[in-house]
C-alpha atoms as a PDB file:
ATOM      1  CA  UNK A   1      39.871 239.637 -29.339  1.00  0.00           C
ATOM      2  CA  UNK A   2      40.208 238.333 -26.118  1.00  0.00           C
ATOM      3  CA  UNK A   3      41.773 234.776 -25.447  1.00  0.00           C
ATOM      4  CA  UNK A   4      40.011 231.622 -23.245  1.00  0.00           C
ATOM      5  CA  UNK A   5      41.703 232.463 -20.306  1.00  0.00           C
ATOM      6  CA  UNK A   6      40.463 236.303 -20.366  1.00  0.00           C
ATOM      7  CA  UNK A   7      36.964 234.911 -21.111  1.00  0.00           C
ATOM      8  CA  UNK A   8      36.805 231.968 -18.461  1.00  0.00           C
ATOM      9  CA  UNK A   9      37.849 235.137 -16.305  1.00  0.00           C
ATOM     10  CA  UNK A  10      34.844 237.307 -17.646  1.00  0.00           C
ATOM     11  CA  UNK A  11      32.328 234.870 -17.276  1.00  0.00           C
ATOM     12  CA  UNK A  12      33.762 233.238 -14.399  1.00  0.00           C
ATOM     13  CA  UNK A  13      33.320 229.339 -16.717  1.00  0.00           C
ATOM     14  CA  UNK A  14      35.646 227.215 -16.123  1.00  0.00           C
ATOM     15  CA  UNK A  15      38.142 226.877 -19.342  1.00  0.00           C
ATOM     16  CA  UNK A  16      36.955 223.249 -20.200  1.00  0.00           C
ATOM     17  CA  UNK A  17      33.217 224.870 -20.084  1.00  0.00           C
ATOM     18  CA  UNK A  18      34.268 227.170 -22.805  1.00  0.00           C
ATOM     19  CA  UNK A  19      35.743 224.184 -24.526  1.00  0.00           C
ATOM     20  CA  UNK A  20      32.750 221.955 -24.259  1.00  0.00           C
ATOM     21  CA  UNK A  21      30.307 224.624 -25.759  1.00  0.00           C
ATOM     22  CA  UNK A  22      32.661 225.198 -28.655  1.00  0.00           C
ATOM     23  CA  UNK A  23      33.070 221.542 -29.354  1.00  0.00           C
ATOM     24  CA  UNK A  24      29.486 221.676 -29.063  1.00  0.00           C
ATOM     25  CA  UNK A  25      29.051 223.557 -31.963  1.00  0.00           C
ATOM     26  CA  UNK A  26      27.465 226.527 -29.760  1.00  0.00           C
ATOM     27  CA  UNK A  27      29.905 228.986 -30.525  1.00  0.00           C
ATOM     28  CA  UNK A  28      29.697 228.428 -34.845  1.00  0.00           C
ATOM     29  CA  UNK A  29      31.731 231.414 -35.909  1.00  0.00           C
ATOM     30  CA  UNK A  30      34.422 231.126 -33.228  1.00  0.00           C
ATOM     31  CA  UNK A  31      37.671 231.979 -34.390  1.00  0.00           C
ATOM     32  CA  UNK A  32      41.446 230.393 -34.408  1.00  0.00           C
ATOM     33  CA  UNK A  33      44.450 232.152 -34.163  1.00  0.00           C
ATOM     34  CA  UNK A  34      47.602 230.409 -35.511  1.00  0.00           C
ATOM     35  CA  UNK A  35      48.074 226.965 -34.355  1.00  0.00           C
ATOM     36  CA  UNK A  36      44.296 226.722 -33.790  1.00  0.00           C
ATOM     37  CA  UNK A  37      44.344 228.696 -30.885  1.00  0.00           C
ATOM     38  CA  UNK A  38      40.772 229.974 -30.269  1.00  0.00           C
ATOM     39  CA  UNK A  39      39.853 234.106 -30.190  1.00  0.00           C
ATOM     40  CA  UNK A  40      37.161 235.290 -28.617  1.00  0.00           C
ATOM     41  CA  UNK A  41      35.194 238.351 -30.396  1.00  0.00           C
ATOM     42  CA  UNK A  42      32.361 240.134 -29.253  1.00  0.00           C
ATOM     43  CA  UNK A  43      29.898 238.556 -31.200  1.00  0.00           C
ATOM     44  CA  UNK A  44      31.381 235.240 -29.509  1.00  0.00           C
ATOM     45  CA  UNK A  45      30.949 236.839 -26.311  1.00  0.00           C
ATOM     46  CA  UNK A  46      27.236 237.837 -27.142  1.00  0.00           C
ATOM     47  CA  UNK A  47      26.622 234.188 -27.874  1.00  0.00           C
ATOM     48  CA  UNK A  48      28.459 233.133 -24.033  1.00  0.00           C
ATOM     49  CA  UNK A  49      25.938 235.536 -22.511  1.00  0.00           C
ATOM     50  CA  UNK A  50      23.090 234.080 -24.696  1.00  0.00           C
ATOM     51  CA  UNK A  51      23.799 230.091 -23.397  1.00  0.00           C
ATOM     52  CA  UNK A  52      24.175 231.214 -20.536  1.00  0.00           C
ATOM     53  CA  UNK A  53      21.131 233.129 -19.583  1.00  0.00           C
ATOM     54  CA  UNK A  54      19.267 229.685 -21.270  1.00  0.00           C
ATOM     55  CA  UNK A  55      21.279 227.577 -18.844  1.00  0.00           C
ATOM     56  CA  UNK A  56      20.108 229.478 -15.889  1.00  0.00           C
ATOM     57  CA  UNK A  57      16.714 229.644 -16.987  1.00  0.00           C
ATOM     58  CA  UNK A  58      16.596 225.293 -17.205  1.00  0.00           C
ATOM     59  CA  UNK A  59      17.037 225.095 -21.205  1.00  0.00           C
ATOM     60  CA  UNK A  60      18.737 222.071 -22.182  1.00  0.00           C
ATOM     61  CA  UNK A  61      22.513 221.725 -24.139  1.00  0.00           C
ATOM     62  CA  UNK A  62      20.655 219.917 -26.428  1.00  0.00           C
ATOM     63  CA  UNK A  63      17.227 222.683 -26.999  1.00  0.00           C
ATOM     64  CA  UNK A  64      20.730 225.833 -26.853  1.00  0.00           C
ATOM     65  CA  UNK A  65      22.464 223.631 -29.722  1.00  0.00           C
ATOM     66  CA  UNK A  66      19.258 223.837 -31.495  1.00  0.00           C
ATOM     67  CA  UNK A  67      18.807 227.510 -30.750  1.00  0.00           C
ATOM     68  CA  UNK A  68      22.278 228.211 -31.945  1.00  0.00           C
ATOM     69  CA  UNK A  69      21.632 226.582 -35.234  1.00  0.00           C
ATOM     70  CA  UNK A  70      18.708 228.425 -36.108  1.00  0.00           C
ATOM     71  CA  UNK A  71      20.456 231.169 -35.442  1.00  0.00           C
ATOM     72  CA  UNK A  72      23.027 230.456 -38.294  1.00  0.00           C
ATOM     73  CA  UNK A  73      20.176 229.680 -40.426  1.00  0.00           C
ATOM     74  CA  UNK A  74      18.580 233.197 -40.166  1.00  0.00           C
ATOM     75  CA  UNK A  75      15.399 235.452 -40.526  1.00  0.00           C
ATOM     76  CA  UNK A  76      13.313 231.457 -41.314  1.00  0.00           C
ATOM     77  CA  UNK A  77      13.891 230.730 -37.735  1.00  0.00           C
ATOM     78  CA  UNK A  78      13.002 234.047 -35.813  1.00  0.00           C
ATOM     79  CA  UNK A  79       9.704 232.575 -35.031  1.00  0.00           C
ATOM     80  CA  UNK A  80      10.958 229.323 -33.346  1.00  0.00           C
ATOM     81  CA  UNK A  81      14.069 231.442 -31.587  1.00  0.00           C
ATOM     82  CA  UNK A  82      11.033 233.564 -30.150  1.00  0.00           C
ATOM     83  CA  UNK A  83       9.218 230.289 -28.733  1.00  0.00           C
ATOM     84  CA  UNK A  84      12.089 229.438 -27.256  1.00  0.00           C
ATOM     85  CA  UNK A  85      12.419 232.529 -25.188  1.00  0.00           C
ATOM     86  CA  UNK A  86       8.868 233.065 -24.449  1.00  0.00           C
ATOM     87  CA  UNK A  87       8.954 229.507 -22.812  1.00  0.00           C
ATOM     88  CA  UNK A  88      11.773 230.415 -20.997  1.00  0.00           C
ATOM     89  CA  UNK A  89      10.238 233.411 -19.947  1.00  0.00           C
ATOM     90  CA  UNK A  90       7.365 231.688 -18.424  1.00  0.00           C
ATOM     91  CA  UNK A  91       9.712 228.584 -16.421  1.00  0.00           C
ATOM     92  CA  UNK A  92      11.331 231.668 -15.190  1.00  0.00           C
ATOM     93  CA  UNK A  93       8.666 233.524 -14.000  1.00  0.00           C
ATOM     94  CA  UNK A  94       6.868 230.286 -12.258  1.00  0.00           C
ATOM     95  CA  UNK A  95      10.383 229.676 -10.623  1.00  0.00           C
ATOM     96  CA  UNK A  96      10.319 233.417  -9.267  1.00  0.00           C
ATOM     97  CA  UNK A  97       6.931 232.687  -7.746  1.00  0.00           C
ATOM     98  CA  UNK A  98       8.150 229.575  -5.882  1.00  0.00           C
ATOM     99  CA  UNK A  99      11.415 231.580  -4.447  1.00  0.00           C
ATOM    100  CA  UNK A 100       8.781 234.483  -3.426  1.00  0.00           C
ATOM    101  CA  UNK A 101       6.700 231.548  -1.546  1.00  0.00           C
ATOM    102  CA  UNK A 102       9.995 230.253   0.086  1.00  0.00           C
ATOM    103  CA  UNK A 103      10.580 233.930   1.108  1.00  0.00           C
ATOM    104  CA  UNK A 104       7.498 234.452   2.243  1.00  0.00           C
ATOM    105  CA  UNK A 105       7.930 231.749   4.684  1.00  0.00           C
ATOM    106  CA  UNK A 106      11.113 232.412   5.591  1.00  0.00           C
ATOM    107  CA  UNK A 107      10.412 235.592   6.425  1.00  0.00           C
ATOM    108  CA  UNK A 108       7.375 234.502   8.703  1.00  0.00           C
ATOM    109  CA  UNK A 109       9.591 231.976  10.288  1.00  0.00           C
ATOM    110  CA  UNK A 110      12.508 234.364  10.967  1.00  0.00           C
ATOM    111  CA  UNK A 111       9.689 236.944  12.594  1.00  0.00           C
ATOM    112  CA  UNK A 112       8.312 233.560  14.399  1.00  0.00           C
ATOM    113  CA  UNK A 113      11.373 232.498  15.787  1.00  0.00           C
ATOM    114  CA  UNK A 114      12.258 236.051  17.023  1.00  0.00           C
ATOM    115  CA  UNK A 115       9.504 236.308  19.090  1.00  0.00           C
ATOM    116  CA  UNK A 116       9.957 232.486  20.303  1.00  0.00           C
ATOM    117  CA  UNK A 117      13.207 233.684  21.616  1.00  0.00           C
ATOM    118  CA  UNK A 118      11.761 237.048  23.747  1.00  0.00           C
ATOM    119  CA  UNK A 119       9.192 234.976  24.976  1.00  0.00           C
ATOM    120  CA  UNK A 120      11.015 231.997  25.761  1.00  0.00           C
ATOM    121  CA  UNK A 121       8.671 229.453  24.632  1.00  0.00           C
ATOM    122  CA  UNK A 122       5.729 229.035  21.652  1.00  0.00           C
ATOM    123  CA  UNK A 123       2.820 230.586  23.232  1.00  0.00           C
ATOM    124  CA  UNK A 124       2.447 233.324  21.522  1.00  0.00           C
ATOM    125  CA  UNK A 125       1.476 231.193  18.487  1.00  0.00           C
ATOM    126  CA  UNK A 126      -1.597 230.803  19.693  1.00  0.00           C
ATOM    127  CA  UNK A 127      -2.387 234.452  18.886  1.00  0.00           C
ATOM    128  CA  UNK A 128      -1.424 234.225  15.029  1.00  0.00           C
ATOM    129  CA  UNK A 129      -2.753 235.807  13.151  1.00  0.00           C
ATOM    130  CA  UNK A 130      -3.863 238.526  14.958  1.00  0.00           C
ATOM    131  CA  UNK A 131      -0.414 239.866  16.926  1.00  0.00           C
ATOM    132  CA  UNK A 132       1.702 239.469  13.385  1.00  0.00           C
ATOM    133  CA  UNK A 133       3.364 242.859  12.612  1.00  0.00           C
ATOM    134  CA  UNK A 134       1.391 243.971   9.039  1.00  0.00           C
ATOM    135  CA  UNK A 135       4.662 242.907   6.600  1.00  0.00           C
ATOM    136  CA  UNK A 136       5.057 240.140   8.317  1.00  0.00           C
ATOM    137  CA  UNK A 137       1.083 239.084   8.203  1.00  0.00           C
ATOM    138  CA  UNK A 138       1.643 239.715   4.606  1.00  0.00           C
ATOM    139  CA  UNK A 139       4.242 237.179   4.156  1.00  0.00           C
ATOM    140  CA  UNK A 140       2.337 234.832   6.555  1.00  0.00           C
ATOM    141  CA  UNK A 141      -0.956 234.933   4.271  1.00  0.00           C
ATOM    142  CA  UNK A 142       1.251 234.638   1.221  1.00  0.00           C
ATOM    143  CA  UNK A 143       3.087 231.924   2.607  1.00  0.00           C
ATOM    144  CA  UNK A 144       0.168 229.848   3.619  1.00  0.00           C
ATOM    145  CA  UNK A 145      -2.463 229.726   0.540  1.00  0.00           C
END
């Protein structure tokens, strides 16, 4: 069992986070020590690591409540549970795509502003694509469809 304090720790959440979900409802089966104090168990630790992966991937308090319930209502729900993910899945991947586009052009830029600085002035732009290093012209062609 491992108190609020060693989980805030773990998960670095702030206490009142930990709090919030359990008032929540998100953590069901959370247990209380004497005078209510609340024990963490691993299966209450599986379900921190659960809300939060869905936080980071965009899902809403509201759609992880819902989640958390069909969870307590068993083998009926494993179909909508596995919507839930699969969704997930795919905002995640489309926001992975974006940060590789942002990278792309950062790394274009960095390469760009390199040269800028060698040179001393913008000149050599007028060459691009042709002079770009192959990673870089990579990241360039990426970056600009």
């Amino acid at each position: 069992m491992y108190s609020i304090g060693q989980v805030s720790e773990k998960f670095q959440l702030p206490i009142s986070t930990l709090r919030y979900y359990d008032k929540e409802g998100l953590l069901p089966n959370l247990k209380r020590g004497e005078s209510g104090v609340r024990q963490f168990d691993e299966q209450a630790l599986e379900a921190i690591r659960v809300i939060e992966c869905l936080k980071k991937s965009g899902t809403s308090i509201k759609d992880i409540k819902h989640f958390m319930i069909w969870c307590e209502q068993g083998p009926s729900t494993y179909n909508k549970r596995l919507n839930l993910f699969e969704e997930q899945k795919r905002h995640v991947e489309n926001k992975i795509k974006e940060l590789e586009d942002t990278l792309n052009m950062i790394e274009f830029k960095c390469w760009y502003y390199k040269e800028a600085l060698e040179n001393g002035d913008e000149n050599f732009a007028e060459k691009i694509p042709e002079i770009l290093p192959s990673d870089i012209e990579e990241s360039y062609v990426k970056a600009h469809n």
